[in-house]
PDB file of N, CA and C in Angstrom:
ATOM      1  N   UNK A   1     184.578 137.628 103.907  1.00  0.00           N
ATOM      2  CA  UNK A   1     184.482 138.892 104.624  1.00  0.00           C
ATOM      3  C   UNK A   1     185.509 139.863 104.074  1.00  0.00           C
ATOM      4  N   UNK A   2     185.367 141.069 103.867  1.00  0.00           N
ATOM      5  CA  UNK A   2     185.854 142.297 103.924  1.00  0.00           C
ATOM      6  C   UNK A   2     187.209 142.544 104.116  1.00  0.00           C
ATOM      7  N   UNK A   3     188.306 142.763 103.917  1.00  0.00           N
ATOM      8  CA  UNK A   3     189.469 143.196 104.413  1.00  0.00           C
ATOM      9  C   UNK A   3     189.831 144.291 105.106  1.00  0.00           C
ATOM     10  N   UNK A   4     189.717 145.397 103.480  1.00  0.00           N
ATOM     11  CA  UNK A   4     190.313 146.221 103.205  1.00  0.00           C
ATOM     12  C   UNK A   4     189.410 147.165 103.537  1.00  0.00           C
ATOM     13  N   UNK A   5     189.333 148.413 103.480  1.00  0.00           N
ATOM     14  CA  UNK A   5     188.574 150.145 104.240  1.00  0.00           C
ATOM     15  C   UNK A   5     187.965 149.990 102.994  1.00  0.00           C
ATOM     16  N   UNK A   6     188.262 149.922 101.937  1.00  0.00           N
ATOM     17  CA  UNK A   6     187.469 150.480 100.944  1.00  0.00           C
ATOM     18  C   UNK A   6     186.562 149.421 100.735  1.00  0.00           C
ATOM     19  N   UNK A   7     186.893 148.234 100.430  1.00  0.00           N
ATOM     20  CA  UNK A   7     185.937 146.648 100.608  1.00  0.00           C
ATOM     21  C   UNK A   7     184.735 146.939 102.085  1.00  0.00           C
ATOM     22  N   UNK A   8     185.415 147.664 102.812  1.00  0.00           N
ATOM     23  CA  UNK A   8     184.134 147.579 104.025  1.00  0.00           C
ATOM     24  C   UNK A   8     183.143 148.521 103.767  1.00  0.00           C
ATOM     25  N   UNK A   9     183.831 150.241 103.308  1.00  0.00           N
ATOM     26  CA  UNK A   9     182.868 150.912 102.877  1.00  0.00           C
ATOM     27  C   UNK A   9     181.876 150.496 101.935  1.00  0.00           C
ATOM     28  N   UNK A  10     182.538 149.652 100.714  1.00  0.00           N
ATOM     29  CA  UNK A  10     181.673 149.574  99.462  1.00  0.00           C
ATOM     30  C   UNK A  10     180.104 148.461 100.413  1.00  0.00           C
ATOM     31  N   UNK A  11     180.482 147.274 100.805  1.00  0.00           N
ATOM     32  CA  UNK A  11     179.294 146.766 101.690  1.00  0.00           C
ATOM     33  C   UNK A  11     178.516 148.048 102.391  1.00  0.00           C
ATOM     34  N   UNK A  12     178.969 148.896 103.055  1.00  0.00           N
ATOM     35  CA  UNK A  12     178.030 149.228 103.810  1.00  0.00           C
ATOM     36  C   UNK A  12     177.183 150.334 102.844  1.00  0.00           C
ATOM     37  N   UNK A  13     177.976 150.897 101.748  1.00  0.00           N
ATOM     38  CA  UNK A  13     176.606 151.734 101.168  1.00  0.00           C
ATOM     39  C   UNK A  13     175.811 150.926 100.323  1.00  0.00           C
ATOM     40  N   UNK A  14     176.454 149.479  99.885  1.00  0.00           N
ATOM     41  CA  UNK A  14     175.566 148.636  99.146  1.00  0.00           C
ATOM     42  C   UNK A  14     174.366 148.566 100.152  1.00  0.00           C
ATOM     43  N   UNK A  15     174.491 148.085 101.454  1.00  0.00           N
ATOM     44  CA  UNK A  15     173.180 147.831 102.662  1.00  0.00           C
ATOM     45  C   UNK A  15     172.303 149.106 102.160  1.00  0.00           C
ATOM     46  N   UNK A  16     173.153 150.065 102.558  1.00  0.00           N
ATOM     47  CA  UNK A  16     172.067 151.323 101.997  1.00  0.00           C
ATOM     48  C   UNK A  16     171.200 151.676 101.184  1.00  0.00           C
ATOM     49  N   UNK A  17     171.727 151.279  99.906  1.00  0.00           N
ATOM     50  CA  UNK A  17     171.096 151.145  98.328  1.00  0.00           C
ATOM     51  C   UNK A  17     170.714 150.378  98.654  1.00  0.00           C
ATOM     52  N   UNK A  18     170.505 149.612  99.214  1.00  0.00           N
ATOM     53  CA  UNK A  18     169.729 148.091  98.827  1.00  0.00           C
ATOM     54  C   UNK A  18     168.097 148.421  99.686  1.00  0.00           C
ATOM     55  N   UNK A  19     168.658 148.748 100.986  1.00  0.00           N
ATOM     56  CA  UNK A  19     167.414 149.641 101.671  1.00  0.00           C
ATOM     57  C   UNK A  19     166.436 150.343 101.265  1.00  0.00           C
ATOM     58  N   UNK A  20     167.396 151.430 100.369  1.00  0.00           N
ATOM     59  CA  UNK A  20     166.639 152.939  99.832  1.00  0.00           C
ATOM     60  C   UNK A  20     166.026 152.303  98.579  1.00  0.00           C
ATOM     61  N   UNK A  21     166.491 151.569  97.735  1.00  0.00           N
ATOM     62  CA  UNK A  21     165.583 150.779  96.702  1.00  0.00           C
ATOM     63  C   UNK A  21     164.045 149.660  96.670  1.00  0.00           C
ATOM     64  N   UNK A  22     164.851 149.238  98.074  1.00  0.00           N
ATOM     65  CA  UNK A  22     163.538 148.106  97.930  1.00  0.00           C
ATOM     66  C   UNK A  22     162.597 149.262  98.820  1.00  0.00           C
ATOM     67  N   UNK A  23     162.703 150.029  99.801  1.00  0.00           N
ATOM     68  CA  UNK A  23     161.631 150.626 100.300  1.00  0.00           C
ATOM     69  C   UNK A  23     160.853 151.590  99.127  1.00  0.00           C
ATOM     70  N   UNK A  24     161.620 152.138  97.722  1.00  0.00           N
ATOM     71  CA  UNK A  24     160.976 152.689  96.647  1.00  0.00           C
ATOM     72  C   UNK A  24     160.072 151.666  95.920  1.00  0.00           C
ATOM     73  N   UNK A  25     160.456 150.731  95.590  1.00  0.00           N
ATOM     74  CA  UNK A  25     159.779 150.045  95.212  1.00  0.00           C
ATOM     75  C   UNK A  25     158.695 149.389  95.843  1.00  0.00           C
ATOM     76  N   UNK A  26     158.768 149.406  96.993  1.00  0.00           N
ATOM     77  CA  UNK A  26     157.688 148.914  97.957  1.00  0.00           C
ATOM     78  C   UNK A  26     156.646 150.111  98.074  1.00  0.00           C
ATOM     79  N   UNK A  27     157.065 151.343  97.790  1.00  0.00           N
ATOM     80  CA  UNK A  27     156.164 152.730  97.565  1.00  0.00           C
ATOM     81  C   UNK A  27     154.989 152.386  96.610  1.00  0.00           C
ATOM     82  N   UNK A  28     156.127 151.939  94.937  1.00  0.00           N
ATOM     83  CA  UNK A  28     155.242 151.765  94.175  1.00  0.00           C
ATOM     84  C   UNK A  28     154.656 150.557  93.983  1.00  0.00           C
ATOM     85  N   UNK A  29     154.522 149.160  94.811  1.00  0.00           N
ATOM     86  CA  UNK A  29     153.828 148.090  94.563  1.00  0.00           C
ATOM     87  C   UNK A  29     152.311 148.581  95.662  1.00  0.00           C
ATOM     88  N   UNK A  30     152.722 149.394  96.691  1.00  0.00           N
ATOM     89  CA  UNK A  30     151.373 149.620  97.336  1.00  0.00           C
ATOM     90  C   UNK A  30     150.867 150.954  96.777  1.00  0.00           C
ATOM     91  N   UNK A  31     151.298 152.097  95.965  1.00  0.00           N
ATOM     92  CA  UNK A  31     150.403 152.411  94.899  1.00  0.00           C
ATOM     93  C   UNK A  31     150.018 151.692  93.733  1.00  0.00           C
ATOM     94  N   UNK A  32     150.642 150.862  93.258  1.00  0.00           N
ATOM     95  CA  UNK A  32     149.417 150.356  92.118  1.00  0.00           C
ATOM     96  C   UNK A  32     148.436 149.054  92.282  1.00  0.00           C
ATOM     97  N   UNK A  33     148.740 148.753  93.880  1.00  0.00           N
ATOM     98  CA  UNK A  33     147.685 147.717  94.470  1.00  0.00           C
ATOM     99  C   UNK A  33     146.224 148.798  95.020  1.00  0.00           C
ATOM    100  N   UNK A  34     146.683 150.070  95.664  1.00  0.00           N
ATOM    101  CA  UNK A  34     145.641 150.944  95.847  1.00  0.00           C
ATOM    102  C   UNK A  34     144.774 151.298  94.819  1.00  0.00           C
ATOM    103  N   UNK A  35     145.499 150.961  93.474  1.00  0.00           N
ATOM    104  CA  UNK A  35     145.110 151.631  92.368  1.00  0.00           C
ATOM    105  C   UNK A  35     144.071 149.814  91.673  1.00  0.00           C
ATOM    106  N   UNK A  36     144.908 149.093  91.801  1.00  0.00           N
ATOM    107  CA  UNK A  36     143.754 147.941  91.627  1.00  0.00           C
ATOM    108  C   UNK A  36     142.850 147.753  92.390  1.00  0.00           C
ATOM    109  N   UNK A  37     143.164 147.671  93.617  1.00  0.00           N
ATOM    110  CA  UNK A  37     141.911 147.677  94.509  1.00  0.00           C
ATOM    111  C   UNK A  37     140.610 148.632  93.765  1.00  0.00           C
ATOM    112  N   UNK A  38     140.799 150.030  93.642  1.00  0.00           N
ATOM    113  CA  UNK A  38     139.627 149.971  93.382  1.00  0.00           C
ATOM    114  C   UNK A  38     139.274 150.536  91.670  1.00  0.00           C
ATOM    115  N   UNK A  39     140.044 149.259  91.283  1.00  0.00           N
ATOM    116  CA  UNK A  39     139.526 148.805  89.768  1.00  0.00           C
ATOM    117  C   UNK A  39     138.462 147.976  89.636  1.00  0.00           C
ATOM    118  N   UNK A  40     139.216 147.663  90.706  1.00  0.00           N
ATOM    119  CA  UNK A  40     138.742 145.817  91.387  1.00  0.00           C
ATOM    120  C   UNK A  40     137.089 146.177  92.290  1.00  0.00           C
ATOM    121  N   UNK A  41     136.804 147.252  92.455  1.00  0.00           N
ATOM    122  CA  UNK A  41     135.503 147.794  93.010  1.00  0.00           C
ATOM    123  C   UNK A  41     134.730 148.422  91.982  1.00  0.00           C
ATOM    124  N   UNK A  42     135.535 148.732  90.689  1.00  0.00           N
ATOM    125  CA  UNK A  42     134.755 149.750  89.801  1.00  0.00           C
ATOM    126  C   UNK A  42     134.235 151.071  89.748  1.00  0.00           C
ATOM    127  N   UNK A  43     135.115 151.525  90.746  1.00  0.00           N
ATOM    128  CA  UNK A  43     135.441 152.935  90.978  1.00  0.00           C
ATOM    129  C   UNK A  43     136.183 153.575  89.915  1.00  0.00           C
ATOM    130  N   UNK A  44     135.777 154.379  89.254  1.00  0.00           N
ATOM    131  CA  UNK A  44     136.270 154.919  88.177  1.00  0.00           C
ATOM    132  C   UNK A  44     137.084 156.101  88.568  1.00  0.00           C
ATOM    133  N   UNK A  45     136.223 156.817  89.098  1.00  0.00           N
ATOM    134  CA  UNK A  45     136.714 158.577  89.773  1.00  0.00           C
ATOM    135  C   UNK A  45     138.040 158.318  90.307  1.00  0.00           C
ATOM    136  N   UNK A  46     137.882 157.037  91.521  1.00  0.00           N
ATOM    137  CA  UNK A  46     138.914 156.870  92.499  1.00  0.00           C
ATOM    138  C   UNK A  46     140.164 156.179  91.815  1.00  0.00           C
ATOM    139  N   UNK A  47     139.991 155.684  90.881  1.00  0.00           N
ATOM    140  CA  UNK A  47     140.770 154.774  89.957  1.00  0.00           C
ATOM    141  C   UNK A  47     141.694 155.774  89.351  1.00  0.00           C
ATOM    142  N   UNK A  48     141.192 157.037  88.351  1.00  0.00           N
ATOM    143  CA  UNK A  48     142.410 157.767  88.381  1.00  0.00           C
ATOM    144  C   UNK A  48     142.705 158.559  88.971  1.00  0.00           C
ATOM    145  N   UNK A  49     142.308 158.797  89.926  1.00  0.00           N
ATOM    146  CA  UNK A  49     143.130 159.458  91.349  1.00  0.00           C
ATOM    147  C   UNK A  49     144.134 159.054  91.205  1.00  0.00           C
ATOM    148  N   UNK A  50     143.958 157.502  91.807  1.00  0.00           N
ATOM    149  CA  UNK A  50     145.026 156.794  92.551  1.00  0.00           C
ATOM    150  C   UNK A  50     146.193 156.593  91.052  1.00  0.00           C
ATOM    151  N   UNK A  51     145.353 156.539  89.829  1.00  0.00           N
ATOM    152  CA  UNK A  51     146.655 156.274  88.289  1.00  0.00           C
ATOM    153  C   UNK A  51     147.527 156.929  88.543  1.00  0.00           C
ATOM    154  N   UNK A  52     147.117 158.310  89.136  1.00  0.00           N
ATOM    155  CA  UNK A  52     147.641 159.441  88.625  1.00  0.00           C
ATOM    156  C   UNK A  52     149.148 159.700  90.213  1.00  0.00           C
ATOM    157  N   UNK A  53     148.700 158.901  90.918  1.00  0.00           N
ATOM    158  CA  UNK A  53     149.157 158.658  92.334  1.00  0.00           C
ATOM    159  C   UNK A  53     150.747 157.726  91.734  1.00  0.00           C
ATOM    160  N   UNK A  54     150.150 156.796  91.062  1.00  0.00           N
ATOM    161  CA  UNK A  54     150.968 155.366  90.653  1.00  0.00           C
ATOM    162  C   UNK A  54     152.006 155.966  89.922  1.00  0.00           C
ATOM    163  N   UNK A  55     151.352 156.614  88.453  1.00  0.00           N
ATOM    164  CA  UNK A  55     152.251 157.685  87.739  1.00  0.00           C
ATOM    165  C   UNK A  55     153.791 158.290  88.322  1.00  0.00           C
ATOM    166  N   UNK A  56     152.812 158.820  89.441  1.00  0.00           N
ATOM    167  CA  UNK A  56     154.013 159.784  90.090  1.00  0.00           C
ATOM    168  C   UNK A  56     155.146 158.868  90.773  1.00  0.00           C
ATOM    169  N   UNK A  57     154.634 157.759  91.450  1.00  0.00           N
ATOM    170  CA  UNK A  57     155.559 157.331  91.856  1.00  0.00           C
ATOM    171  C   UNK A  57     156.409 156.133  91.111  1.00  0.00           C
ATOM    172  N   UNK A  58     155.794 155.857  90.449  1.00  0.00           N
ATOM    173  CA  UNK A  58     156.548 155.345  88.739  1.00  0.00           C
ATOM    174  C   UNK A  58     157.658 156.186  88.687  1.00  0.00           C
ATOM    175  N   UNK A  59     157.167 157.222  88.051  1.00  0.00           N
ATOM    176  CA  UNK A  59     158.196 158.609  87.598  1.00  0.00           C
ATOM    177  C   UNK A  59     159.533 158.477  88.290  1.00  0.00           C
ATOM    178  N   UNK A  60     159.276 158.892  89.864  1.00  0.00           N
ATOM    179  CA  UNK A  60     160.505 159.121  90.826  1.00  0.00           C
ATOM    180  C   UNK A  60     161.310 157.971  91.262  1.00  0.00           C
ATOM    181  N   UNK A  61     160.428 156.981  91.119  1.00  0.00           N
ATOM    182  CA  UNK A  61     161.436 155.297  91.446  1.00  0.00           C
ATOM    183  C   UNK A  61     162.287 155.436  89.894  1.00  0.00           C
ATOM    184  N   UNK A  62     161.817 155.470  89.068  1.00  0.00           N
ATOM    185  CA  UNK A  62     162.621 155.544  87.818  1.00  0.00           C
ATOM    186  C   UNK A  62     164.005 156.780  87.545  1.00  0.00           C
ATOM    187  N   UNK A  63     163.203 157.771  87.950  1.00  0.00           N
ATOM    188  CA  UNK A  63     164.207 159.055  87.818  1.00  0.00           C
ATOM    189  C   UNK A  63     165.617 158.482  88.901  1.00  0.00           C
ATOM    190  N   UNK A  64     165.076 157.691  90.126  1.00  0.00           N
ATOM    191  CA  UNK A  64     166.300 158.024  90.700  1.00  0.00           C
ATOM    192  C   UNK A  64     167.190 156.448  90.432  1.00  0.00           C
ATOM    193  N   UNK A  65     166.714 156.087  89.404  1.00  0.00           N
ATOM    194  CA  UNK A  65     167.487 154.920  88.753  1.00  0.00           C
ATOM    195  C   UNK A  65     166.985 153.064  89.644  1.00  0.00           C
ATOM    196  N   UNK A  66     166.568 153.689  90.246  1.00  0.00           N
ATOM    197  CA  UNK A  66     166.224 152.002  90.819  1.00  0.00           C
ATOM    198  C   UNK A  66     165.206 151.042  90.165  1.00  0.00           C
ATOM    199  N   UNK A  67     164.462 152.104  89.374  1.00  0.00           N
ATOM    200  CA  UNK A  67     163.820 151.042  88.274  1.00  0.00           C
ATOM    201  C   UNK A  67     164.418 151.449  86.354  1.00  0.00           C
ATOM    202  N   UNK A  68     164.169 151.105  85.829  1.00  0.00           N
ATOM    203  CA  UNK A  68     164.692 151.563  84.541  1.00  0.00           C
ATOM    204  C   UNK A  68     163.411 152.179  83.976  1.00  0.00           C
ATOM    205  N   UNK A  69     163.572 153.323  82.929  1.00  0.00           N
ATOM    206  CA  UNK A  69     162.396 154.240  82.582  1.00  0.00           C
ATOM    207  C   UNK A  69     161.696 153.500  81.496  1.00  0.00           C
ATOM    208  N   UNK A  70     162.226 152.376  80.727  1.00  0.00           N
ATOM    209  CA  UNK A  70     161.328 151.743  80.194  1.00  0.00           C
ATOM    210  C   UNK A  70     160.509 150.605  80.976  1.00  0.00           C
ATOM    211  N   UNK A  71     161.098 150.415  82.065  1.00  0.00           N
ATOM    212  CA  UNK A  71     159.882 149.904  82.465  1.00  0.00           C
ATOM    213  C   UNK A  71     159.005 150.009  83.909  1.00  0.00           C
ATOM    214  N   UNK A  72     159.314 151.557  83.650  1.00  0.00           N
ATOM    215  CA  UNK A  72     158.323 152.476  84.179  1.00  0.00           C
ATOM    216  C   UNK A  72     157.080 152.905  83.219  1.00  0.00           C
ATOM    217  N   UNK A  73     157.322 152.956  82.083  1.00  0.00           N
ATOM    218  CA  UNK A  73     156.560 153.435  81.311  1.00  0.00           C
ATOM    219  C   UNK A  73     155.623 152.331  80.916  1.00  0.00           C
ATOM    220  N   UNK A  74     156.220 150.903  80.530  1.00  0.00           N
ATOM    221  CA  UNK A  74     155.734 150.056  80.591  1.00  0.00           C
ATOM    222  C   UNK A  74     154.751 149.780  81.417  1.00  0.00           C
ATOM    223  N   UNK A  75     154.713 149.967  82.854  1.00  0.00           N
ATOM    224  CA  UNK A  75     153.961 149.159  83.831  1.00  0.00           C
ATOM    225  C   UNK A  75     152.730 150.652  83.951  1.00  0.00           C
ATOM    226  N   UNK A  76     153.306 151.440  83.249  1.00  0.00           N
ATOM    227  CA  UNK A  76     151.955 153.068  83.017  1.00  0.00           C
ATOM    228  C   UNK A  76     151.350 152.827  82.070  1.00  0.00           C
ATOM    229  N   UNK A  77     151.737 151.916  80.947  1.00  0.00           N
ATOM    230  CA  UNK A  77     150.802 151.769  80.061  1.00  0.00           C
ATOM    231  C   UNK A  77     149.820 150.446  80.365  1.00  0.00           C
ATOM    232  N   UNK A  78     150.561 149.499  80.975  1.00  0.00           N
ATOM    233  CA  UNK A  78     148.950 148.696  81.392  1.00  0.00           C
ATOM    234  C   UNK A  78     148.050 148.803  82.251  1.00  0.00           C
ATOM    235  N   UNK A  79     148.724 149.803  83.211  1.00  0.00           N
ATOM    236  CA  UNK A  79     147.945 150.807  84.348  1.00  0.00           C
ATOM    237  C   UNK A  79     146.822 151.167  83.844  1.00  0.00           C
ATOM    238  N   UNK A  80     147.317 151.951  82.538  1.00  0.00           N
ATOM    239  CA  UNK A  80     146.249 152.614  81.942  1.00  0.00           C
ATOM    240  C   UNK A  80     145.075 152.195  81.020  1.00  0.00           C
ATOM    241  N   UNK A  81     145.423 150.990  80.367  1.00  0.00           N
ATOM    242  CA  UNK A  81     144.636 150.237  80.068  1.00  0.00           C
ATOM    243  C   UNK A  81     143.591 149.312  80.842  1.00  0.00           C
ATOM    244  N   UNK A  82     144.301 149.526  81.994  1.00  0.00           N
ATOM    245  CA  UNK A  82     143.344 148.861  83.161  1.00  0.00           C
ATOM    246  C   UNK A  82     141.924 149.404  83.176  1.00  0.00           C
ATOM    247  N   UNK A  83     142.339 151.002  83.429  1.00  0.00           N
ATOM    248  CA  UNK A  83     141.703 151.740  84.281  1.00  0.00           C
ATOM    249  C   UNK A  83     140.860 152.180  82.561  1.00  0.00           C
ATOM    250  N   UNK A  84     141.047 151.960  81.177  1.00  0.00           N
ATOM    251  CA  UNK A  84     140.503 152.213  80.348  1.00  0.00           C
ATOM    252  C   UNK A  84     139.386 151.038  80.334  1.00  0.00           C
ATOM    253  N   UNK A  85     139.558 149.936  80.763  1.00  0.00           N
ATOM    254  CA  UNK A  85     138.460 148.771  80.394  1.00  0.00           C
ATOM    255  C   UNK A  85     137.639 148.789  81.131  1.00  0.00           C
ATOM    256  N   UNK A  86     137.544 149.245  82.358  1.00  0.00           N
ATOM    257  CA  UNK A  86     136.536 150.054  83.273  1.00  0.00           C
ATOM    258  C   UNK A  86     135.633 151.324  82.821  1.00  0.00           C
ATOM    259  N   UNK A  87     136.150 151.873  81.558  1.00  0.00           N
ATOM    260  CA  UNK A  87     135.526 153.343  80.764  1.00  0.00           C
ATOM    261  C   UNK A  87     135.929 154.485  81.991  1.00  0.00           C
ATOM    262  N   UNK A  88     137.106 154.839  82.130  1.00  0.00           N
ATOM    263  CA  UNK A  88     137.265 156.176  82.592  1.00  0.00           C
ATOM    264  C   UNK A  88     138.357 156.454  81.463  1.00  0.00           C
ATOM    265  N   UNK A  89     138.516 157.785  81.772  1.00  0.00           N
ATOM    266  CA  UNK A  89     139.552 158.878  81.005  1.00  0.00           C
ATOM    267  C   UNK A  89     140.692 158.298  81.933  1.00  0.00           C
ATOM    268  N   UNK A  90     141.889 158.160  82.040  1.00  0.00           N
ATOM    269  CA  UNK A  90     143.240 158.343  82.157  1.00  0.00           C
ATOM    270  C   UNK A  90     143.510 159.983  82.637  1.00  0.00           C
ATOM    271  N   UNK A  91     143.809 160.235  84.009  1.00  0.00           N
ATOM    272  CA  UNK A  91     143.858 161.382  84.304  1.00  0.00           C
ATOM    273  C   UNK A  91     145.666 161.868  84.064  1.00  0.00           C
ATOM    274  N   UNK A  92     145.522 163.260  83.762  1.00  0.00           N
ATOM    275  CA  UNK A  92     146.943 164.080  83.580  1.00  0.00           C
ATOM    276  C   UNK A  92     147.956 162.668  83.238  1.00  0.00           C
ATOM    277  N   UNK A  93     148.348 162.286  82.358  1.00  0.00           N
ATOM    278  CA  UNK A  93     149.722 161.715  82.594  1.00  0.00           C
ATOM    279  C   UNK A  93     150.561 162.374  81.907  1.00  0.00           C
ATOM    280  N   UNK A  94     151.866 162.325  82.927  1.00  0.00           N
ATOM    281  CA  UNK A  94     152.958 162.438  82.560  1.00  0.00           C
ATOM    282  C   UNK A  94     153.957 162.035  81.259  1.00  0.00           C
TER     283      UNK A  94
END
């Protein structure tokens, strides 16, 4: 346990970060399950909707450092290959 003021602060914004991260990431595991789901139906239209949904929130989990940008980009490029073996276009990416 903790001693010192500064040892107690550092725990409690770790709780915080630890919060504000896994709930980002929990953003983007239920956009790119929305986004399989309906791969997984063969919905094309709706498929890059939702890429383009995943994209974004790729982007901002990365920008604010809780994922690393390579492998944000990474998990956009098999996104996109997903949604290519189905025959749609890849909408707007970033």
């Amino acid at each position: 346990m903790a001693n010192s003021l500064s040892a107690k602060k550092r725990i409690r914004q770790s709780l915080k970060r630890r919060g504000r991260n896994r709930w980002r990431k929990d953003q983007v595991k239920d956009a790119v399950k929305a986004f399989e789901d309906a791969v997984h139906k063969g919905d094309s239209r709706q498929a890059a909707d939702l890429l383009k949904a995943a994209y974004h929130e790729l982007d901002r989990v990365s920008a604010k450092g809780t994922i690393h940008k390579k492998t944000a980009a990474r998990k956009k490029s098999r996104l996109a290959r997903r949604l290519a073996r189905i025959g749609a276009a890849p909408a707007d990416k970033k």
